[in-house]
N, C-alpha and C. Protein backbone atom coordinates (compact mmCIF):
# COMPACT_ATOMS: atom_id res chain seq x y z
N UNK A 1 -15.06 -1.50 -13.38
CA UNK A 1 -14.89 -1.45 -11.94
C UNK A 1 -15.96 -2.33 -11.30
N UNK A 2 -15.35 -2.99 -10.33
CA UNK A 2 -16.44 -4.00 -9.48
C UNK A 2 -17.75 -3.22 -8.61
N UNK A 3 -18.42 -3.62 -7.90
CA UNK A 3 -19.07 -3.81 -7.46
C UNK A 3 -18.60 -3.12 -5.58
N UNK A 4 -19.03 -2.02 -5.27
CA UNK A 4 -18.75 -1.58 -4.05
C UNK A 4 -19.42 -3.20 -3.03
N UNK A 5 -18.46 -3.00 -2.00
CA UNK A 5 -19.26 -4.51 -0.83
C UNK A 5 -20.13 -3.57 -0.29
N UNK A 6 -20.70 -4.76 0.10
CA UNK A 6 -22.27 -4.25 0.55
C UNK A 6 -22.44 -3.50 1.70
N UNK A 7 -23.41 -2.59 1.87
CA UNK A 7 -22.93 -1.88 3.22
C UNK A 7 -22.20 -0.34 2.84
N UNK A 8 -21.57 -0.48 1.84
CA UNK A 8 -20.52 0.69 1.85
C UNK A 8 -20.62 1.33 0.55
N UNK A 9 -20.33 2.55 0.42
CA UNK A 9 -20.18 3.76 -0.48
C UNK A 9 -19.15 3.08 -1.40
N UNK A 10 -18.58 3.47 -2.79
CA UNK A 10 -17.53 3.16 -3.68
C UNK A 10 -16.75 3.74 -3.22
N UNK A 11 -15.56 2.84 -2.58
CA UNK A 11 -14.23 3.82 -2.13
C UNK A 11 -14.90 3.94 -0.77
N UNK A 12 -15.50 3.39 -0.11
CA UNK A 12 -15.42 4.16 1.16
C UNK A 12 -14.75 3.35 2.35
N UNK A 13 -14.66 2.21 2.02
CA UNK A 13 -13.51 0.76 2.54
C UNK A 13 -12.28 1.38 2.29
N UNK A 14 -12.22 1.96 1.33
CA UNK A 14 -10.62 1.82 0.74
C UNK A 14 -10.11 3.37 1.67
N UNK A 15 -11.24 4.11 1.40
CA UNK A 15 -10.50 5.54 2.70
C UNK A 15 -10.30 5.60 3.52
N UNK A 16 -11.01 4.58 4.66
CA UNK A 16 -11.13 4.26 5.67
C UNK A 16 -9.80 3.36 6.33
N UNK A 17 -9.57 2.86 5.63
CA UNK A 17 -8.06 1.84 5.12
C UNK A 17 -7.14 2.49 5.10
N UNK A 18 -7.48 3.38 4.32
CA UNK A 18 -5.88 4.71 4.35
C UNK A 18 -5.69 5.30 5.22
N UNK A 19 -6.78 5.55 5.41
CA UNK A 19 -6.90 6.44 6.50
C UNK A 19 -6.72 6.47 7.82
N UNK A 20 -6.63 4.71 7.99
CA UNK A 20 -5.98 4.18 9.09
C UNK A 20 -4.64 3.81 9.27
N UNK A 21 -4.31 3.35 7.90
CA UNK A 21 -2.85 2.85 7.64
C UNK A 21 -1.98 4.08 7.76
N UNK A 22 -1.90 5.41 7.37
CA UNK A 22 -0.91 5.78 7.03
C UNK A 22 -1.27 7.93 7.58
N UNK A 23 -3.02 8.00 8.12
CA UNK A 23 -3.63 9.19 8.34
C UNK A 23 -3.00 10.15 7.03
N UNK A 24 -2.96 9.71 6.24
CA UNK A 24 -3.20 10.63 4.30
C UNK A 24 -1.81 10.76 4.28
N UNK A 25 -0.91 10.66 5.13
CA UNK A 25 0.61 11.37 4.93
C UNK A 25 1.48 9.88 3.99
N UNK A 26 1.63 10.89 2.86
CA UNK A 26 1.74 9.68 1.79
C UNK A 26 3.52 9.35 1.59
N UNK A 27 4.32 9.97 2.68
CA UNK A 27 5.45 10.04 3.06
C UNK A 27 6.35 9.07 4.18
N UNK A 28 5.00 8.36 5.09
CA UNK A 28 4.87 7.86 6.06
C UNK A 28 5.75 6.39 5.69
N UNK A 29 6.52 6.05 6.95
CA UNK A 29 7.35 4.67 6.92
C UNK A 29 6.74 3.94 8.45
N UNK A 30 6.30 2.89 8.40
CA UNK A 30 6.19 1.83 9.44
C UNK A 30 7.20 1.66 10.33
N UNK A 31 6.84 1.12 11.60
CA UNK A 31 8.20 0.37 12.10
C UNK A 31 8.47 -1.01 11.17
N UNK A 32 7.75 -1.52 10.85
CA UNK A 32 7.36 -2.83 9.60
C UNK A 32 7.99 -2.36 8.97
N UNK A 33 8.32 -1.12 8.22
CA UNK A 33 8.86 -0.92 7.24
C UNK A 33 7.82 -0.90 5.72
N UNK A 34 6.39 -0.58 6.21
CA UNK A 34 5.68 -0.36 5.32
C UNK A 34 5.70 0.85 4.98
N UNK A 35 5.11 1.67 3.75
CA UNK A 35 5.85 3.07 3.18
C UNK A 35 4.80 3.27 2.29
N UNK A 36 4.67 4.84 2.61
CA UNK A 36 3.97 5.52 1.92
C UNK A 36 2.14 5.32 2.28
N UNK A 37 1.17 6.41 1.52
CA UNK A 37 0.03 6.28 2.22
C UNK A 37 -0.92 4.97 2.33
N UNK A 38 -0.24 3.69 1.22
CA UNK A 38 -0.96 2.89 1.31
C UNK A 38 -0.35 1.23 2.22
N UNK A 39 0.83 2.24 2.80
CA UNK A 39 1.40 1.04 3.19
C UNK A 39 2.11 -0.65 3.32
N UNK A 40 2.49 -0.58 1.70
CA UNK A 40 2.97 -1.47 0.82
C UNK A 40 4.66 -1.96 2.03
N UNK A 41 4.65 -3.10 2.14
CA UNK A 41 5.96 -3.64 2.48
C UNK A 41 6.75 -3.40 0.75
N UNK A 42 8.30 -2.86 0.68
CA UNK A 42 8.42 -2.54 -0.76
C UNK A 42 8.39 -4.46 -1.45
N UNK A 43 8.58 -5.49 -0.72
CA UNK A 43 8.63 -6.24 -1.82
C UNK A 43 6.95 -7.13 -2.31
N UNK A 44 6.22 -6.71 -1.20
CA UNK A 44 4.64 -6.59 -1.75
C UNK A 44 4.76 -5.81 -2.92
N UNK A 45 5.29 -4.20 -3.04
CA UNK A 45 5.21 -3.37 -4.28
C UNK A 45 5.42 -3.70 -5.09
N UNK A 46 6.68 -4.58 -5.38
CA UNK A 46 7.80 -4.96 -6.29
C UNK A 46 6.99 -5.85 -7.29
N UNK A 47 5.34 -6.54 -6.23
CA UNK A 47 4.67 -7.78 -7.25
C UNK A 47 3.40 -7.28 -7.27
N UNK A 48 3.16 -5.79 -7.14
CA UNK A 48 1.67 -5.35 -6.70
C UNK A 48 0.98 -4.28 -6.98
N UNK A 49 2.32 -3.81 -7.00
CA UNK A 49 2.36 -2.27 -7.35
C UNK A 49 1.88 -1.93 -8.70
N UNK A 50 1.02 -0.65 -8.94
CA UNK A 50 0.82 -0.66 -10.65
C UNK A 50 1.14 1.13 -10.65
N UNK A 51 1.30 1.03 -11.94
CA UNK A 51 1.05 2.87 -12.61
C UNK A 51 0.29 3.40 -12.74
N UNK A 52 -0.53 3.95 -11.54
CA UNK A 52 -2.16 4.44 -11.88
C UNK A 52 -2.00 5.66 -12.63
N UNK A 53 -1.07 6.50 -12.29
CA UNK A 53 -1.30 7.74 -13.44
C UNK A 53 -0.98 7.52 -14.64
N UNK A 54 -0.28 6.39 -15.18
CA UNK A 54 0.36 6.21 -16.67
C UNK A 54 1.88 7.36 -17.38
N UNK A 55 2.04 7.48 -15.72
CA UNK A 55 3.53 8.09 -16.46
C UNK A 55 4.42 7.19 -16.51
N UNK A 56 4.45 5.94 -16.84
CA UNK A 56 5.63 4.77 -16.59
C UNK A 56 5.95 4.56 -15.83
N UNK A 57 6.19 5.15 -14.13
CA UNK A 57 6.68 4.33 -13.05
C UNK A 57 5.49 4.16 -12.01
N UNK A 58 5.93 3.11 -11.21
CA UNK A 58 5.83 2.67 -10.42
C UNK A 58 5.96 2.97 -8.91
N UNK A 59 5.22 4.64 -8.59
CA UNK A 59 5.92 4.65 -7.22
C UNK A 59 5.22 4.72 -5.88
N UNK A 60 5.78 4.11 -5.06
CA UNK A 60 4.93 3.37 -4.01
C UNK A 60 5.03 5.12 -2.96
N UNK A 61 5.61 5.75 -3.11
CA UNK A 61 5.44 7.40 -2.48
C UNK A 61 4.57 8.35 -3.07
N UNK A 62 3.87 7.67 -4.36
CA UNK A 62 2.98 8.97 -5.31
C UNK A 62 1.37 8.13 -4.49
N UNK A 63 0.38 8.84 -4.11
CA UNK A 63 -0.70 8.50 -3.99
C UNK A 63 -1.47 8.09 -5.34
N UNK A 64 -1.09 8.32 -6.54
CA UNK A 64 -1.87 8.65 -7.94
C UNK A 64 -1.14 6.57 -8.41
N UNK A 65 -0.68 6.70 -7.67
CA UNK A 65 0.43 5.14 -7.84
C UNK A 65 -0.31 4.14 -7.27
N UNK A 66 -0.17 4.56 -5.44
CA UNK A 66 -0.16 3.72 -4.14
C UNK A 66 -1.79 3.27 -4.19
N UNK A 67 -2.61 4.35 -4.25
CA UNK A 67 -4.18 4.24 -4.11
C UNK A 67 -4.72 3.15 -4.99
N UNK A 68 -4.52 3.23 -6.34
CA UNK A 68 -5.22 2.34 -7.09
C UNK A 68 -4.57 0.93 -7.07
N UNK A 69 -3.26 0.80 -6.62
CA UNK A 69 -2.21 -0.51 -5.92
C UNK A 69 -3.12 -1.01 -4.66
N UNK A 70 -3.69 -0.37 -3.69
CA UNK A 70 -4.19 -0.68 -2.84
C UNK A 70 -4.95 -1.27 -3.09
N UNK A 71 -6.15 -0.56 -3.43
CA UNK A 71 -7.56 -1.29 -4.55
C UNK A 71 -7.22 -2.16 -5.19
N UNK A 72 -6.40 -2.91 -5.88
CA UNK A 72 -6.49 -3.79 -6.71
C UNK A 72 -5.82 -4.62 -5.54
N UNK A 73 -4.79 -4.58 -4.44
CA UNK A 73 -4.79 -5.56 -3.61
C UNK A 73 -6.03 -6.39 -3.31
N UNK A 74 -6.48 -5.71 -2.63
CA UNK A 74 -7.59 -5.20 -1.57
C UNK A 74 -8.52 -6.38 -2.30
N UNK A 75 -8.60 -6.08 -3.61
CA UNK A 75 -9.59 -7.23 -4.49
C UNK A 75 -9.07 -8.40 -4.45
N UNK A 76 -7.88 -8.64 -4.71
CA UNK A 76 -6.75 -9.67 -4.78
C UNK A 76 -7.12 -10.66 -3.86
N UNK A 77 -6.99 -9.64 -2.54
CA UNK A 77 -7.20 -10.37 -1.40
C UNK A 77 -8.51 -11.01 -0.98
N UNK A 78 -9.39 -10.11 -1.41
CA UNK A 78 -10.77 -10.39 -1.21
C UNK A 78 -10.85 -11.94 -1.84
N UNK A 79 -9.96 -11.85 -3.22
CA UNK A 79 -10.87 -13.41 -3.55
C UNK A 79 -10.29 -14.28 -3.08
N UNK A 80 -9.33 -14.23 -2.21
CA UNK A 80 -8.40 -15.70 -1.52
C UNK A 80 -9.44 -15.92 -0.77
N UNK A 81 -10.67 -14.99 0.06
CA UNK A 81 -10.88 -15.21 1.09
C UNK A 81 -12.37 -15.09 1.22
N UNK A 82 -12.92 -15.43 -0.21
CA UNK A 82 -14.11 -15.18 -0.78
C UNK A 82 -14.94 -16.40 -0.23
N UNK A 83 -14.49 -17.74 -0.04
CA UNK A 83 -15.27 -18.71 0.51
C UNK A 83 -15.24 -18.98 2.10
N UNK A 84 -14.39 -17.97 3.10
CA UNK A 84 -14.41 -17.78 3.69
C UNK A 84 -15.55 -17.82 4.93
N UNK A 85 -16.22 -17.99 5.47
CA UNK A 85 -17.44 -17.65 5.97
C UNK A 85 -17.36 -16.41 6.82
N UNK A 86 -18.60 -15.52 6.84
CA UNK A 86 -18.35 -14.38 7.54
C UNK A 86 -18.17 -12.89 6.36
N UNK A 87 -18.24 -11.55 7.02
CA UNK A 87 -17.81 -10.82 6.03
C UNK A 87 -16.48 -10.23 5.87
N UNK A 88 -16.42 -10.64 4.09
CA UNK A 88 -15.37 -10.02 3.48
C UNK A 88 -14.90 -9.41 3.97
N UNK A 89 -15.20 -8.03 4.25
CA UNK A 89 -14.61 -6.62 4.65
C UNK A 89 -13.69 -7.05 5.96
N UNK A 90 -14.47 -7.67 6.60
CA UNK A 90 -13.50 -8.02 7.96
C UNK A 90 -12.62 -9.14 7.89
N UNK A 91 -12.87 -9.76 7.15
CA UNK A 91 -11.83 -11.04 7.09
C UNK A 91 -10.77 -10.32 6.34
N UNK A 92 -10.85 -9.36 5.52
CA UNK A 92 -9.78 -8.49 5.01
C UNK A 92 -9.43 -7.18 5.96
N UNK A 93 -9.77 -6.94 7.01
CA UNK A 93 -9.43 -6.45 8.06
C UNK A 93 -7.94 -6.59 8.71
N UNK A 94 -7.31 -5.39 8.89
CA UNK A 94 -6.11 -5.98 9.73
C UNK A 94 -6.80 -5.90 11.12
N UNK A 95 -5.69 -6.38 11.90
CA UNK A 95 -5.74 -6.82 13.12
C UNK A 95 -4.29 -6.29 13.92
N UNK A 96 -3.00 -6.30 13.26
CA UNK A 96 -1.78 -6.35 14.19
C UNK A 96 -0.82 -5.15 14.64
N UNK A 97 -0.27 -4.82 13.60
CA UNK A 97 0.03 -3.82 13.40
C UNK A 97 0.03 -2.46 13.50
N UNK A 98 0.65 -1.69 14.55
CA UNK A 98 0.25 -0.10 14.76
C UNK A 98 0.69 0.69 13.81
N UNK A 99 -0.61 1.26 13.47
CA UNK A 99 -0.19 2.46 12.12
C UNK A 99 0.15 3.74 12.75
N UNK A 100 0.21 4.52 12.40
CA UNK A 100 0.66 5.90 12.80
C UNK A 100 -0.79 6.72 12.99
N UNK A 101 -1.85 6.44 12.91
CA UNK A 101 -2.63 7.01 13.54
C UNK A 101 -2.91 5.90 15.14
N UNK A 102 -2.19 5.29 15.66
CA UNK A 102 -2.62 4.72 16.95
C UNK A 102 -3.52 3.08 16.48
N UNK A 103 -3.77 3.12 15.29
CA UNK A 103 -5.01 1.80 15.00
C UNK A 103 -3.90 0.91 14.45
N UNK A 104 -4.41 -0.01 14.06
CA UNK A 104 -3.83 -1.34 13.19
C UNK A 104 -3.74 -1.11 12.15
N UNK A 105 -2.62 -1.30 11.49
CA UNK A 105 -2.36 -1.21 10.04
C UNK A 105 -1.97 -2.20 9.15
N UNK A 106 -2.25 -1.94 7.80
CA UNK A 106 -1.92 -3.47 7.00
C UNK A 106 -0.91 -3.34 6.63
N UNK A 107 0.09 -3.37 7.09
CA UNK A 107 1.31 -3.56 6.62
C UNK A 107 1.59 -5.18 7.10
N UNK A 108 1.34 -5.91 8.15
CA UNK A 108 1.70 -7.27 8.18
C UNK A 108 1.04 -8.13 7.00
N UNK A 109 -0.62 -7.64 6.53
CA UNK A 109 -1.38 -8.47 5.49
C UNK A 109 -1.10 -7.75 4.39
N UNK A 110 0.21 -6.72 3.78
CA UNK A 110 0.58 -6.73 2.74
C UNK A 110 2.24 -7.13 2.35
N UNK A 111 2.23 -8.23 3.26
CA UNK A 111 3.52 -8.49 3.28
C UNK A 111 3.46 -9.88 1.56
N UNK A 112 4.38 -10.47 1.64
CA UNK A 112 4.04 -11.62 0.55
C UNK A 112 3.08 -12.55 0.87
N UNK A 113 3.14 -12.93 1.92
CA UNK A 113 2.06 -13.54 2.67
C UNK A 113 0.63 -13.61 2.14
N UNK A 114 -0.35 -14.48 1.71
CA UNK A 114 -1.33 -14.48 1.23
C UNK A 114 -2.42 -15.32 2.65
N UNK A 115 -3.31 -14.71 2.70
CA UNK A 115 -4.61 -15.00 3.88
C UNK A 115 -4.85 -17.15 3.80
N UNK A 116 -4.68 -17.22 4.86
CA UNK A 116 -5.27 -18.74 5.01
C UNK A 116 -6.31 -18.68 4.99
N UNK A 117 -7.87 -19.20 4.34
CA UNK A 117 -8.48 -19.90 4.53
C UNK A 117 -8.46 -20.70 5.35
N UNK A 118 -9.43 -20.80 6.87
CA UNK A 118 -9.41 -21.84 7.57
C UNK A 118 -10.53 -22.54 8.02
């Protein structure tokens, strides 16, 4: 396992994230059409998604699934945007999107879409 970013607890980006995207309800659908607590568009899932519990599937409604899918985005993304100037955490920040707790949710920056560098 990497290296928590600086500033922050292990996992404490990533709760904070959920916790905005989806307020823990791991049942939750977007108007985007993002789903479940981590807020995966399903064809982001389809290339992103992993089996964190090791029962063979893949499901973007199990948190034991979605959570560790997130995290390994989350890294994914981090390194498109690693030479970036400025910090990580926020350049991996959403911005657009209303989640169901009232805040911005990543469902537009987990679309196929990968972050410009600019």
């Amino acid at each position: 396992m990497g290296q928590p970013l600086p500033g922050h607890q292990p996992g404490s980006a990533l709760a904070a994230q959920l916790y905005q995207e989806s307020g823990w309800d791991p049942k939750v659908v977007s108007p985007a059409d993002a789903r479940g607590i981590a807020q995966f568009i399903p064809d982001t899932w389809a290339t992103h998604g992993i089996d964190g519990n090791g029962d063979g599937k893949r499901d973007i409604w199990d948190p034991a699934d979605a959570i560790p899918s997130a995290a390994s985005y989350d890294c994914e993304l981090a390194k498109y945007v690693k030479d970036v100037p400025g910090d990580t955490t926020e350049t991996c920040s959403p911005r657009t999107t209303p989640g169901p707790t009232g805040s911005s949710s990543r469902a537009v920056s987990r679309t196929s879409r990968r972050p410009r560098a600019t």
